[in-house]
N, C-alpha and C. Protein backbone atom coordinates (compact mmCIF):
# COMPACT_ATOMS: atom_id res chain seq x y z
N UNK A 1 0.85 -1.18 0.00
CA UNK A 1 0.00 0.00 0.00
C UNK A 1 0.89 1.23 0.00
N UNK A 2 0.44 2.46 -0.70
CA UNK A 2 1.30 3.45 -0.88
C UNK A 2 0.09 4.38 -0.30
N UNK A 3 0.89 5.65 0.55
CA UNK A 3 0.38 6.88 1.05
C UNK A 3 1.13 8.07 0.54
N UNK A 4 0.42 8.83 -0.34
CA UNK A 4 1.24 10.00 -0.37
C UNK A 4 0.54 11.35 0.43
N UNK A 5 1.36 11.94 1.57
CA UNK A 5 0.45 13.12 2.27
C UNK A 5 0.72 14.19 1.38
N UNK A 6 -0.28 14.93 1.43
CA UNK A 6 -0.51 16.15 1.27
C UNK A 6 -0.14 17.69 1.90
N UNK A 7 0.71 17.23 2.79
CA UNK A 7 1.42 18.03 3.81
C UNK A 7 2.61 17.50 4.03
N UNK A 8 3.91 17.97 3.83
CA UNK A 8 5.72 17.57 4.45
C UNK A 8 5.44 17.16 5.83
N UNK A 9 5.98 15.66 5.87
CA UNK A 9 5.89 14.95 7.29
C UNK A 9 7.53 14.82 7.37
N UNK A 10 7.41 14.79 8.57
CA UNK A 10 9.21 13.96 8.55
C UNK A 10 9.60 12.88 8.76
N UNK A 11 8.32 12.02 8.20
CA UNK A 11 8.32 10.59 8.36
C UNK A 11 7.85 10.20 6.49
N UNK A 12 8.28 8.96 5.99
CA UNK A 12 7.54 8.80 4.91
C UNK A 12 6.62 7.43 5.60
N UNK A 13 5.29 6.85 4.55
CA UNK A 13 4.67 6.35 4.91
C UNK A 13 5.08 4.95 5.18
N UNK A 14 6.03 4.66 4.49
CA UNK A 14 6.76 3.09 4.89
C UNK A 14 7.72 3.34 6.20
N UNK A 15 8.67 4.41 6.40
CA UNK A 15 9.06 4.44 7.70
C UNK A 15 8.25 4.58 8.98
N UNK A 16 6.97 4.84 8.93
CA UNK A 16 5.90 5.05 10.39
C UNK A 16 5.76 3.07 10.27
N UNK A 17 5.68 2.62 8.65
CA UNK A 17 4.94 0.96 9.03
C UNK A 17 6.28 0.49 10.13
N UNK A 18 7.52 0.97 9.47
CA UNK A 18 8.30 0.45 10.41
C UNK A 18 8.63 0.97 11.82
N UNK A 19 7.83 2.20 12.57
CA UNK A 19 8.07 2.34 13.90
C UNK A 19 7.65 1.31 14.65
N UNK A 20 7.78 0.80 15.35
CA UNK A 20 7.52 -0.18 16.63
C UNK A 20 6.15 0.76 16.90
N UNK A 21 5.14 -0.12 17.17
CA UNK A 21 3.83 0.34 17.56
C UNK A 21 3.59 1.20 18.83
N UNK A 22 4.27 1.11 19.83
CA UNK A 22 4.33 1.56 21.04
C UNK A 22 4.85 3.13 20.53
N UNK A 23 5.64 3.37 20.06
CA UNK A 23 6.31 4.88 19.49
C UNK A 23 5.20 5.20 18.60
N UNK A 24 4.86 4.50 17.56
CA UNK A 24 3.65 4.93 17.03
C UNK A 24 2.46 5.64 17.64
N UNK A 25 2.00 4.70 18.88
CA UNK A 25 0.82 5.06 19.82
C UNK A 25 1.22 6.20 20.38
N UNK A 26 2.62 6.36 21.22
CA UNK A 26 2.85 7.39 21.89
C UNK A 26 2.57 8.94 21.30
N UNK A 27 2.97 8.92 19.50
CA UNK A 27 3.59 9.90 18.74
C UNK A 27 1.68 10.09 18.58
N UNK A 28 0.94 9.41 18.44
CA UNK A 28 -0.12 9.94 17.89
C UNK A 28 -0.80 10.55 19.47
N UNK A 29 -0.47 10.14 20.60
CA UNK A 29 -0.90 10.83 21.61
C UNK A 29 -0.34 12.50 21.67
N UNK A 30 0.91 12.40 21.44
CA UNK A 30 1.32 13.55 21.75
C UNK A 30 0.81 14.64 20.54
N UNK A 31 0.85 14.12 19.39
CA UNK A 31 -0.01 14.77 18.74
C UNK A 31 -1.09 15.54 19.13
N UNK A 32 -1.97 14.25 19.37
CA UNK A 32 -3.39 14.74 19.67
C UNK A 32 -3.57 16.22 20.96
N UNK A 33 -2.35 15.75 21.89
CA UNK A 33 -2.67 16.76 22.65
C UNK A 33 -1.88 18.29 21.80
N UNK A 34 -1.11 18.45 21.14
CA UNK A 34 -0.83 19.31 20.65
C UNK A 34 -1.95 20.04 19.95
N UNK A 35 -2.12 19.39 18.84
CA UNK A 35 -4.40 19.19 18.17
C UNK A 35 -4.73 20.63 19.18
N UNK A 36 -5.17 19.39 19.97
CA UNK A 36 -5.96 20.25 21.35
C UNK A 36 -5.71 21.46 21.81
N UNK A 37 -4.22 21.92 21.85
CA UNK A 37 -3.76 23.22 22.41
C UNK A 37 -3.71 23.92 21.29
N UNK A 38 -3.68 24.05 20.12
CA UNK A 38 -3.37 24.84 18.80
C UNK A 38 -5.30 25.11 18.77
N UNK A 39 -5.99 24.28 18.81
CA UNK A 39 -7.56 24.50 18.62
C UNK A 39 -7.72 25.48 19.38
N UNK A 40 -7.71 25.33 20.40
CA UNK A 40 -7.98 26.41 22.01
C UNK A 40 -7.25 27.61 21.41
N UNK A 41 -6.05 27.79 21.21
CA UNK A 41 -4.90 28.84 20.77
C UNK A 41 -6.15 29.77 19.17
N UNK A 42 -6.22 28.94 18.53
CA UNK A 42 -7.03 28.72 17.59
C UNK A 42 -8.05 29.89 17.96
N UNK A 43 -8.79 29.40 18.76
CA UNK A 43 -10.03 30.36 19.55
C UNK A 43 -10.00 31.21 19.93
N UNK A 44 -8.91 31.90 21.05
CA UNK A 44 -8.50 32.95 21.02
C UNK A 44 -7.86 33.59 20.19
N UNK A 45 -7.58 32.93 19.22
CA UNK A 45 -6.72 33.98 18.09
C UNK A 45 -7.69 34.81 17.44
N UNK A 46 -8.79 34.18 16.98
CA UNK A 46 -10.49 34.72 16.55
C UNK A 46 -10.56 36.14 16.83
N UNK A 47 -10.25 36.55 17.77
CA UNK A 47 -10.41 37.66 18.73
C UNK A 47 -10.17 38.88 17.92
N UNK A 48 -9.03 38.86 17.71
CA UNK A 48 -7.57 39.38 17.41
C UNK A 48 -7.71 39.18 15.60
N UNK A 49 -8.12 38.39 15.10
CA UNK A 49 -8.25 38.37 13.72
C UNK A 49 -8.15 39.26 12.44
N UNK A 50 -8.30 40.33 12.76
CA UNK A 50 -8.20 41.40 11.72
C UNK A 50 -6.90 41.88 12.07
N UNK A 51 -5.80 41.78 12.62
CA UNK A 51 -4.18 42.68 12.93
C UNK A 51 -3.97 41.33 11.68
N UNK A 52 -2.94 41.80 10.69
CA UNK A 52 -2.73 41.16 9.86
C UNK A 52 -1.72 40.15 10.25
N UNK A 53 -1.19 40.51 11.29
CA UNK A 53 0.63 39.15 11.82
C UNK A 53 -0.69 38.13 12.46
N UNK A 54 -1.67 38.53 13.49
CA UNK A 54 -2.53 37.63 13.59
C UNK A 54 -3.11 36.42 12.62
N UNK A 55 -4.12 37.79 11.42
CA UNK A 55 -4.20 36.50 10.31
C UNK A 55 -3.35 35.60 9.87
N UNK A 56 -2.44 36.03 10.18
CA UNK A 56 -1.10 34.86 8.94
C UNK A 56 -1.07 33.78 10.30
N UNK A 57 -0.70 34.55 11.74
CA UNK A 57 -0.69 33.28 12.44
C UNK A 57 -1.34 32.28 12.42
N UNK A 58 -2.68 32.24 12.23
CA UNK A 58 -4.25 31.67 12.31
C UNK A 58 -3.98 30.58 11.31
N UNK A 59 -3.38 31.30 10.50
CA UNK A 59 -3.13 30.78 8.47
C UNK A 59 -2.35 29.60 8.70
N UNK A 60 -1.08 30.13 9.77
CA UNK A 60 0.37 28.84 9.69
C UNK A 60 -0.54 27.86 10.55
N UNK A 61 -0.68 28.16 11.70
CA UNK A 61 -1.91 27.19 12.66
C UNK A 61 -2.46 26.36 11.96
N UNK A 62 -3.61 26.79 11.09
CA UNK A 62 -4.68 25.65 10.28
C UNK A 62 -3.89 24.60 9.36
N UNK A 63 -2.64 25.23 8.71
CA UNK A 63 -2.05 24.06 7.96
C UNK A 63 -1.06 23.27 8.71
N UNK A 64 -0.63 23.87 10.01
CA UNK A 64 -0.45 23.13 10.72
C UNK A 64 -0.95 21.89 11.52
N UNK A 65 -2.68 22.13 11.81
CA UNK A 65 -3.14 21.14 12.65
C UNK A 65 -3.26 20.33 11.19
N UNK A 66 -3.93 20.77 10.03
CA UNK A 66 -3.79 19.95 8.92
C UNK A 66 -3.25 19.01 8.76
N UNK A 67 -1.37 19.37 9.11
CA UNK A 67 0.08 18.12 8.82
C UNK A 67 -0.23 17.40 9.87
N UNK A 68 -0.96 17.70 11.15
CA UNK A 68 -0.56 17.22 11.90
C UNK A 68 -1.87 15.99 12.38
N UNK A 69 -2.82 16.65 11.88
CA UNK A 69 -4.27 15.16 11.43
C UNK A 69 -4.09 14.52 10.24
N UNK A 70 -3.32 14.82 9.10
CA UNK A 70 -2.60 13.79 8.19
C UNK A 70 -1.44 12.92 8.95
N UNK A 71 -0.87 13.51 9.90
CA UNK A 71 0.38 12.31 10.77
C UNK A 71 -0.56 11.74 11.28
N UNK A 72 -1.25 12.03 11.92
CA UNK A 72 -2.51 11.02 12.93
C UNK A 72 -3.01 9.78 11.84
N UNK A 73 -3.53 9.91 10.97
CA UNK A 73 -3.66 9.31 9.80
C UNK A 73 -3.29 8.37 9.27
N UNK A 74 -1.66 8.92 8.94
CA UNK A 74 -0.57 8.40 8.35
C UNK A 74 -0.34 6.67 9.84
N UNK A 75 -0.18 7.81 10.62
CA UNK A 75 0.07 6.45 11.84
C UNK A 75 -0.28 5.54 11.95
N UNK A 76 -1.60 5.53 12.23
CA UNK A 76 -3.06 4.73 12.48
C UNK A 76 -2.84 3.93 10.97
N UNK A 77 -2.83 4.26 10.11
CA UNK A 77 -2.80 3.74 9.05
C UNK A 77 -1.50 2.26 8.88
N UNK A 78 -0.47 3.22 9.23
CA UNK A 78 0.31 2.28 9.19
C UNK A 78 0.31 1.18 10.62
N UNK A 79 0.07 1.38 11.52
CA UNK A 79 -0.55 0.53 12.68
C UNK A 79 -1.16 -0.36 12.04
N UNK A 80 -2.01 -0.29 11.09
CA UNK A 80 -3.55 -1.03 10.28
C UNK A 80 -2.33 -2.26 9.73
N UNK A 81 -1.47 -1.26 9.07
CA UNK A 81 -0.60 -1.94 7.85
C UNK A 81 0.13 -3.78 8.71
N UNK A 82 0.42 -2.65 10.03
CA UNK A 82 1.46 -3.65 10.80
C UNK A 82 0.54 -5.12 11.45
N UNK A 83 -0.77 -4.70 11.52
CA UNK A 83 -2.09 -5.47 12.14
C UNK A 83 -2.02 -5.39 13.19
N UNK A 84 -1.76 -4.00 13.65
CA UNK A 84 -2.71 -3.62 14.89
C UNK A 84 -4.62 -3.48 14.28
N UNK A 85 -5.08 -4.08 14.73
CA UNK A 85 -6.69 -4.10 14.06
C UNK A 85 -7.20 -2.74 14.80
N UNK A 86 -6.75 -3.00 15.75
CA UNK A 86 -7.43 -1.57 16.97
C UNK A 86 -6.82 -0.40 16.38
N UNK A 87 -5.91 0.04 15.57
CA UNK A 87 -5.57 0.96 15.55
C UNK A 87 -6.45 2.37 14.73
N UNK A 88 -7.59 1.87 14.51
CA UNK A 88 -8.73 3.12 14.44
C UNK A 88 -9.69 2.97 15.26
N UNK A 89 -9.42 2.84 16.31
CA UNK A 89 -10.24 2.71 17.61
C UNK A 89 -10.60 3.94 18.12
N UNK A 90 -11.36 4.11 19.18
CA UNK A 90 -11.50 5.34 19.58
C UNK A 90 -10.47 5.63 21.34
N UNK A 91 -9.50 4.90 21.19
CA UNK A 91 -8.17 4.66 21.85
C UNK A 91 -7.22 5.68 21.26
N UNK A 92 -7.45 6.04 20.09
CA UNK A 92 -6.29 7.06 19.54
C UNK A 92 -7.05 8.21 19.42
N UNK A 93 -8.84 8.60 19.75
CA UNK A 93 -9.60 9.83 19.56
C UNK A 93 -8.40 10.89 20.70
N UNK A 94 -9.41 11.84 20.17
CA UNK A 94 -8.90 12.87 21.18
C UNK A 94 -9.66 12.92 22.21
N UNK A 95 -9.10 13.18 23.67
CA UNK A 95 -9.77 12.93 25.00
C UNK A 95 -10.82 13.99 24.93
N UNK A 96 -11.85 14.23 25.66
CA UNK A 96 -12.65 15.39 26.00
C UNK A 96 -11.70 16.73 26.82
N UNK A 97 -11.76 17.54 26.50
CA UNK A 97 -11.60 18.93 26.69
C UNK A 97 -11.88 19.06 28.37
N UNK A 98 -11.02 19.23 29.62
CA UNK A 98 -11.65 19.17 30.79
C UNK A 98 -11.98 20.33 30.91
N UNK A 99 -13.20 19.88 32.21
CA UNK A 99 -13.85 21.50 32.06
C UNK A 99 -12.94 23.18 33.00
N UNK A 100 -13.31 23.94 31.77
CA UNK A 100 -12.22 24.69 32.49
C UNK A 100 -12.39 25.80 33.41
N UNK A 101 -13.96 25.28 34.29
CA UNK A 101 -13.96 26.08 35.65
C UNK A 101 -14.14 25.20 36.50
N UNK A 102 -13.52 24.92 37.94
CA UNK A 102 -13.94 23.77 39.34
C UNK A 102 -14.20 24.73 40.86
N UNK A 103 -14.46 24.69 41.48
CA UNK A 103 -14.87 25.37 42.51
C UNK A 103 -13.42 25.29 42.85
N UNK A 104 -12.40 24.34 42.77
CA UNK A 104 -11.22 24.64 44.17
C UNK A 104 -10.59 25.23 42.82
N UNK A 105 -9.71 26.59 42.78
CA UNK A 105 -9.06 27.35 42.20
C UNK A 105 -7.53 26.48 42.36
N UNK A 106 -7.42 26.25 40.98
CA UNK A 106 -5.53 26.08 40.81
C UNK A 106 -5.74 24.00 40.47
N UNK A 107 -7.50 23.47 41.02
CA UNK A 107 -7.30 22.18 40.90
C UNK A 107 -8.15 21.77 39.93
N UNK A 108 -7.39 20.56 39.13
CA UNK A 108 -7.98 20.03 38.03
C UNK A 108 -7.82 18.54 38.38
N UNK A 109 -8.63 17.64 37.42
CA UNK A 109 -9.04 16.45 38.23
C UNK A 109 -9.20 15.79 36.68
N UNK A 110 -8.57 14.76 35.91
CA UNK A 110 -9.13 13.95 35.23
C UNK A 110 -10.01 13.03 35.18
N UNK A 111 -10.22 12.67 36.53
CA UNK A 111 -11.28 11.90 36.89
C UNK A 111 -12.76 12.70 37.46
N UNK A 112 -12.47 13.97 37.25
CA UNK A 112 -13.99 14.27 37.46
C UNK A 112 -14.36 14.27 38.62
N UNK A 113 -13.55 14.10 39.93
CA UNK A 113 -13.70 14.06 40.96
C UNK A 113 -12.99 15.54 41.51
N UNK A 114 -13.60 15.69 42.93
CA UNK A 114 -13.22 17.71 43.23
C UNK A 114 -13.01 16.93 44.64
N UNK A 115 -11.99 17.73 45.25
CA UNK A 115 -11.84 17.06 46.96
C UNK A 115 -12.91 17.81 47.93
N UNK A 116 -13.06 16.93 48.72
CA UNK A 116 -14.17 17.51 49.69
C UNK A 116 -13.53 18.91 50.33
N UNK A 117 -14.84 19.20 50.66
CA UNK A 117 -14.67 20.56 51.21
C UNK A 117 -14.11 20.50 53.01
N UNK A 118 -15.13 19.49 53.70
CA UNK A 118 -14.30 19.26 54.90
C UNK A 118 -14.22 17.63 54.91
N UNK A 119 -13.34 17.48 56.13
CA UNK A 119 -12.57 15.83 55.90
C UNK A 119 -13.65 15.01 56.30
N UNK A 120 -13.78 14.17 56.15
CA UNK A 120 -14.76 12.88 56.86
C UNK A 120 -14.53 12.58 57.94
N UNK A 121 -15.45 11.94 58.93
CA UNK A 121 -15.68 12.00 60.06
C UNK A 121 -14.91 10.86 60.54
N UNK A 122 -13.46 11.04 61.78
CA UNK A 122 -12.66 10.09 61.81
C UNK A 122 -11.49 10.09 60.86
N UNK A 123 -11.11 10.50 59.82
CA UNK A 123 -9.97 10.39 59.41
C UNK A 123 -9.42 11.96 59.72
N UNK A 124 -8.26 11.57 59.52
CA UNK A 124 -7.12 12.63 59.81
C UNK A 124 -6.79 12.97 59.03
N UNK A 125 -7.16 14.86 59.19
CA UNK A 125 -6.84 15.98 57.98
C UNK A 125 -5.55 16.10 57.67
N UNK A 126 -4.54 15.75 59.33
CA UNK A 126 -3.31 16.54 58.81
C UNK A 126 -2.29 15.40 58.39
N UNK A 127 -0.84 16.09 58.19
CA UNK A 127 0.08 14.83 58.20
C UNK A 127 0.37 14.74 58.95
N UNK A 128 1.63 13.43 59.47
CA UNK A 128 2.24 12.99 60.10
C UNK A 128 1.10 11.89 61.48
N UNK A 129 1.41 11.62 62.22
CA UNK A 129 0.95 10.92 62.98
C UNK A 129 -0.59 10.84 63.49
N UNK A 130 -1.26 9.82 63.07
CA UNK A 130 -2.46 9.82 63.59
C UNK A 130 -3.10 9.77 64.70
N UNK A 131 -3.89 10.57 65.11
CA UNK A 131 -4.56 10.69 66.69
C UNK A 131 -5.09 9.16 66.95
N UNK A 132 -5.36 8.48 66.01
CA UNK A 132 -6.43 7.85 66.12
C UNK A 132 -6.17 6.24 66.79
N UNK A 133 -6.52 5.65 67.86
CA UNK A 133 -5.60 4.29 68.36
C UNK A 133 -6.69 3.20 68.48
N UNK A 134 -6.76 2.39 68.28
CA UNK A 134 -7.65 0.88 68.07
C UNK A 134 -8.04 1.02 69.67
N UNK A 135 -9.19 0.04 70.40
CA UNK A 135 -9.19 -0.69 71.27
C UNK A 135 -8.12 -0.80 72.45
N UNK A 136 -7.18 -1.76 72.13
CA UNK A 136 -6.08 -2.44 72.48
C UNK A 136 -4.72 -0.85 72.81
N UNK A 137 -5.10 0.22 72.27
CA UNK A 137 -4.39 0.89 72.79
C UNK A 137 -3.21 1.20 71.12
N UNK A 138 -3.21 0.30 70.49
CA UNK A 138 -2.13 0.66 69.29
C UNK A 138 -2.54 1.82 68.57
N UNK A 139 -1.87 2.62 67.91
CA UNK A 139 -2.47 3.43 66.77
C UNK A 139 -2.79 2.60 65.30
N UNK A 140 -3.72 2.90 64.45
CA UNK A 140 -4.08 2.38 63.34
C UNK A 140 -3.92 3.28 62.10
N UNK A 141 -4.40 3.13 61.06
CA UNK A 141 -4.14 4.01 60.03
C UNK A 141 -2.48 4.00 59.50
N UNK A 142 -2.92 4.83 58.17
CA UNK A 142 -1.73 5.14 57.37
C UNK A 142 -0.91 6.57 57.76
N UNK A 143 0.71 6.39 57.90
CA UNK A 143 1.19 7.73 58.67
C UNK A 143 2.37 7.91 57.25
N UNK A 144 2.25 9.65 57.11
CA UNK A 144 2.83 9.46 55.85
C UNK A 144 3.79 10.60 56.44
């Protein structure tokens, strides 16, 4: 099978069949998050759109994410080539966008989880040694 991109890669399409799949997977992750920050960048550039160094930026940007969803492409493709079957899975999509306001200022959470506001009843807020002692008189818990 032959690929010719439409955008200068610095890979040709028979050298990605030959990356080791793991570098493959990695390269299309890091991609994707790049994707992601040029889109956002992207959005605010909108703003600003009529200063002409702006437009051109906007300009290099779009043919940039362009080369850079033809490498996504190119990868996955050659993954296909190597028989990774999964390799147009939605394992190589791009993650969801986290949301970018949380009540605790400065914290972000991939899991969608926010820390409580006060501690639970019985465990110990602070570090180092726990108040807290069994029955028998020992202390229990984790001391960090």
């Amino acid at each position: 099978m032959e690929f010719i991109p439409r955008h200068p890669q610095p890979f040709t399409f028979q050298q990605a069949i030959s990356f080791d799949p793991e570098v493959s997977a990695d390269e299309i992750g890091r991609l994707q998050n790049s994707i992601s920050h040029l889109r956002r960048t992207q959005e605010e550039l909108q703003e600003y759109a009529e200063d002409p160094d702006v437009a051109q930026a906007i300009k290099e940007n779009n043919q940039t994410l362009a080369s850079q969803d033809e490498r996504i492409f190119m990868l996955r493709l050659a993954l296909t080539q190597r028989g990774a079957s999964n390799a147009t899975s939605a394992h190589y999509d791009l993650s969801p966008e986290p949301k970018p306001e949380s009540r605790h200022a400065g914290f972000t959470s991939d899991n969608g989880l926010e820390p409580l506001e006060t501690p639970l009843p019985g465990v110990n807020s602070g570090l180092g040694p726990s108040n807290s002692t069994r029955d028998n008189g020992q202390e229990s818990g984790v001391h960090l």
